[in-house]
Protein backbone atom coordinates (compact mmCIF):
# COMPACT_ATOMS: atom_id res chain seq x y z
CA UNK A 1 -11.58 -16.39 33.20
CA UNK A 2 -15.34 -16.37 32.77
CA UNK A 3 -15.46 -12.99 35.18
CA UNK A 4 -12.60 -11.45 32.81
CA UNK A 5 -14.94 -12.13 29.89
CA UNK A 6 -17.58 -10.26 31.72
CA UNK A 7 -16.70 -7.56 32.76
CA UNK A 8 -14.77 -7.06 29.45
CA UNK A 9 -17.94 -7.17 26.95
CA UNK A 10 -19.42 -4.32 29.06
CA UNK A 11 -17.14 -1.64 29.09
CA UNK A 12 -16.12 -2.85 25.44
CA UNK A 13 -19.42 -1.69 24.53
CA UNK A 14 -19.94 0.78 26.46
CA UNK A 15 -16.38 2.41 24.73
CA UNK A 16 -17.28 1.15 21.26
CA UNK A 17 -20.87 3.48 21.82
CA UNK A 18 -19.08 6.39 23.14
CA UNK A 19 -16.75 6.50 19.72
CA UNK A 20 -19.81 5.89 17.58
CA UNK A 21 -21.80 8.55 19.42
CA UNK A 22 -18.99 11.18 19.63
CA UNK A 23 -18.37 10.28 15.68
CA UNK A 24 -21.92 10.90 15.21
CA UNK A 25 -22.28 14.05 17.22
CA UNK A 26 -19.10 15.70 15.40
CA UNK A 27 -20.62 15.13 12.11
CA UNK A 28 -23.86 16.52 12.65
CA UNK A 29 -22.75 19.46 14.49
CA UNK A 30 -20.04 20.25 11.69
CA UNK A 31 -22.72 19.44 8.72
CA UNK A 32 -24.72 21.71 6.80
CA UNK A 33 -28.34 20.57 5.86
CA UNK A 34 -28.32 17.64 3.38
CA UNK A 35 -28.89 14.07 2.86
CA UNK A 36 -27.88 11.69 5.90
CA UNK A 37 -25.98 8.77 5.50
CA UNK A 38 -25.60 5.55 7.62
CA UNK A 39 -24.02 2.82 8.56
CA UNK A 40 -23.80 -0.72 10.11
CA UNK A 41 -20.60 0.49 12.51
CA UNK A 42 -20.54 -3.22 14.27
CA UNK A 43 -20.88 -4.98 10.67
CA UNK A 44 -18.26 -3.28 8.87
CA UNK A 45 -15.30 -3.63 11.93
CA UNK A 46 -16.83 -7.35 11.51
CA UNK A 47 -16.21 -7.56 8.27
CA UNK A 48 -12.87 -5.52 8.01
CA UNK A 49 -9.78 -7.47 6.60
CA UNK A 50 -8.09 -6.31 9.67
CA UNK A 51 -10.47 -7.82 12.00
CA UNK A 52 -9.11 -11.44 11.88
CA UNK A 53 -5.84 -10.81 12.57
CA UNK A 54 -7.16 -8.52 15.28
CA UNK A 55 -9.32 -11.14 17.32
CA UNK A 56 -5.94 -13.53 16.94
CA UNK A 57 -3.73 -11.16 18.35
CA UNK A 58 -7.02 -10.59 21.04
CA UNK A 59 -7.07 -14.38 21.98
CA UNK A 60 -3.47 -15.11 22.02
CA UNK A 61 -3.31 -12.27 24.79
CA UNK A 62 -6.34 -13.71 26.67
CA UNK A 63 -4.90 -17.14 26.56
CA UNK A 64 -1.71 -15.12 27.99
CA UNK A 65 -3.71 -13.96 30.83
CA UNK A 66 -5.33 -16.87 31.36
CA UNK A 67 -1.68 -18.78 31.70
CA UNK A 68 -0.48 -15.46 34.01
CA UNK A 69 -3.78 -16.03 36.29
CA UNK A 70 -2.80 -19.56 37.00
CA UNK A 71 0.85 -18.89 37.73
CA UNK A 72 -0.27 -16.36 40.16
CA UNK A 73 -3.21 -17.12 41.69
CA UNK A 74 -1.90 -20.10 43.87
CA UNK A 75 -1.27 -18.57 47.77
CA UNK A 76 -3.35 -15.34 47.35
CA UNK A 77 -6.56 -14.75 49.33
CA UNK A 78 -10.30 -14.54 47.77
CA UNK A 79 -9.71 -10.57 47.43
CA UNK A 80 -6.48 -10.55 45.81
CA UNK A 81 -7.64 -13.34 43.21
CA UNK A 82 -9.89 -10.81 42.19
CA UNK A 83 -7.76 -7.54 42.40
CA UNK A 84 -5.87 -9.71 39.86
CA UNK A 85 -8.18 -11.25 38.08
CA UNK A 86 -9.24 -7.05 38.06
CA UNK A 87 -5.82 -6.13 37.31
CA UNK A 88 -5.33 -8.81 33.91
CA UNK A 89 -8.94 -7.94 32.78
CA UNK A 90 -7.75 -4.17 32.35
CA UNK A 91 -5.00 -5.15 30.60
CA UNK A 92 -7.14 -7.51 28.11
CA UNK A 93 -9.21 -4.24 27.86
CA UNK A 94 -6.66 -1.95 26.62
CA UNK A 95 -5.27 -4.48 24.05
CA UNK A 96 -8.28 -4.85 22.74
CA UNK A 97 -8.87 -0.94 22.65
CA UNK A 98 -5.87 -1.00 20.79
CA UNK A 99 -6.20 -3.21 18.25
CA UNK A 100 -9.83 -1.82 17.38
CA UNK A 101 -8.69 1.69 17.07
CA UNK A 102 -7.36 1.53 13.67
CA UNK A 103 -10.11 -0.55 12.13
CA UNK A 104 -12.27 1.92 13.23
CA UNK A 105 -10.32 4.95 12.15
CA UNK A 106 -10.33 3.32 8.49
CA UNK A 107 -14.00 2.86 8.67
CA UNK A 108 -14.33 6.22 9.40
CA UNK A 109 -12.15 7.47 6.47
CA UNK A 110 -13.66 5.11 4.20
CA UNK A 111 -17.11 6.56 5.60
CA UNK A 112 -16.13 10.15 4.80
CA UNK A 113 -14.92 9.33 1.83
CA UNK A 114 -18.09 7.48 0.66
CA UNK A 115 -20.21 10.83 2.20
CA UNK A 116 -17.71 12.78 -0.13
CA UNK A 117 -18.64 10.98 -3.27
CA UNK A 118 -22.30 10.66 -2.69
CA UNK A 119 -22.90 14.50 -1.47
CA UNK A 120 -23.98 13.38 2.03
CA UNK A 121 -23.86 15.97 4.57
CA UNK A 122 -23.34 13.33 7.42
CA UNK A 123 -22.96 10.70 8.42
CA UNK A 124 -24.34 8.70 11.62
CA UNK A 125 -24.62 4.91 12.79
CA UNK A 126 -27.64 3.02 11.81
CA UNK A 127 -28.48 2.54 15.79
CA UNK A 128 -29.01 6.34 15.51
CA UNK A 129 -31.57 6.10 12.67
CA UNK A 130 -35.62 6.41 13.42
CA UNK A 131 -35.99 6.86 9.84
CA UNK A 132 -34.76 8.27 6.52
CA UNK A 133 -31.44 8.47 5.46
CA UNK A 134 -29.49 6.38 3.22
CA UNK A 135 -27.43 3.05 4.29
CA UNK A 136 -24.17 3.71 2.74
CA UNK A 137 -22.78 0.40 4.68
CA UNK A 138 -22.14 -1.64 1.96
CA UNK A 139 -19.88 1.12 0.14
CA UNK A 140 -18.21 1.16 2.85
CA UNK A 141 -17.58 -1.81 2.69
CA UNK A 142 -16.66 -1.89 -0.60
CA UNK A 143 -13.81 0.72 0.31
CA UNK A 144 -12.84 -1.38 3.51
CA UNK A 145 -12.39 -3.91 1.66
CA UNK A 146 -10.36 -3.06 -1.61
CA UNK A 147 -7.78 -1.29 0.44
């Protein structure tokens, strides 16, 4: 289970930086000059009302996994164990794709609308930031939060 853990956290990542960026680069190639806007992308899906439910529905299926693993690990050799173990960590990978998808796509209406009302031309994730710009997280938030 510990090798399902790892080698989901990596390409978890890796997908969660590919939205942000492609968010990112979309914004500031359709923006005209103006203020920039940021946010704390990792804080808000933490903080989303959505996100507790999400991680229960996450665990239940990693428990399920785990239970599947067992049942079918007895008998098979070294390399099928981890064609398997491969096999059930993909699967954990795509639920968990799926259940982040629409927390994301609400913090990136609530975003927009936030850039909206404050006249920012875009907006980007605060790991993009060297400086400047304004940290529009906790309205964000705010929105996330009320809805």
């Amino acid at each position: 289970m510990v090798i399902i853990w790892r080698k989901l956290i990596s390409p978890f990542l890796l997908t969660l930086c590919l939205l942000l960026s492609v968010w990112g680069t979309a914004q500031a190639a359709s923006a005209a000059a103006g203020p920039v806007g940021y946010v704390d992308f990792i804080y808000l899906i933490d903080q989303h009302p959505d996100t507790a439910e999400a991680n229960a529905a996450l665990k239940m299926e990693q428990e399920k996994v785990k239970q599947e693993f067992k049942i079918k690990v007895a008998g098979l050799s070294d390399k099928e164990k981890q064609e398997l173990d491969q096999q059930l960590g993909q699967r954990v990978e795509q639920k968990r794709l799926a259940l982040l998808k629409p927390i994301s796509d609400k913090i990136v209406a609530a975003a927009n609308e936030v850039a909206k009302e404050m006249g920012l031309s875009i907006v980007i994730t605060k790991r993009e930031v060297v400086c400047g710009g304004l940290d529009i997280t906790k309205d964000v938030l705010k929105k996330i939060t009320r809805k």
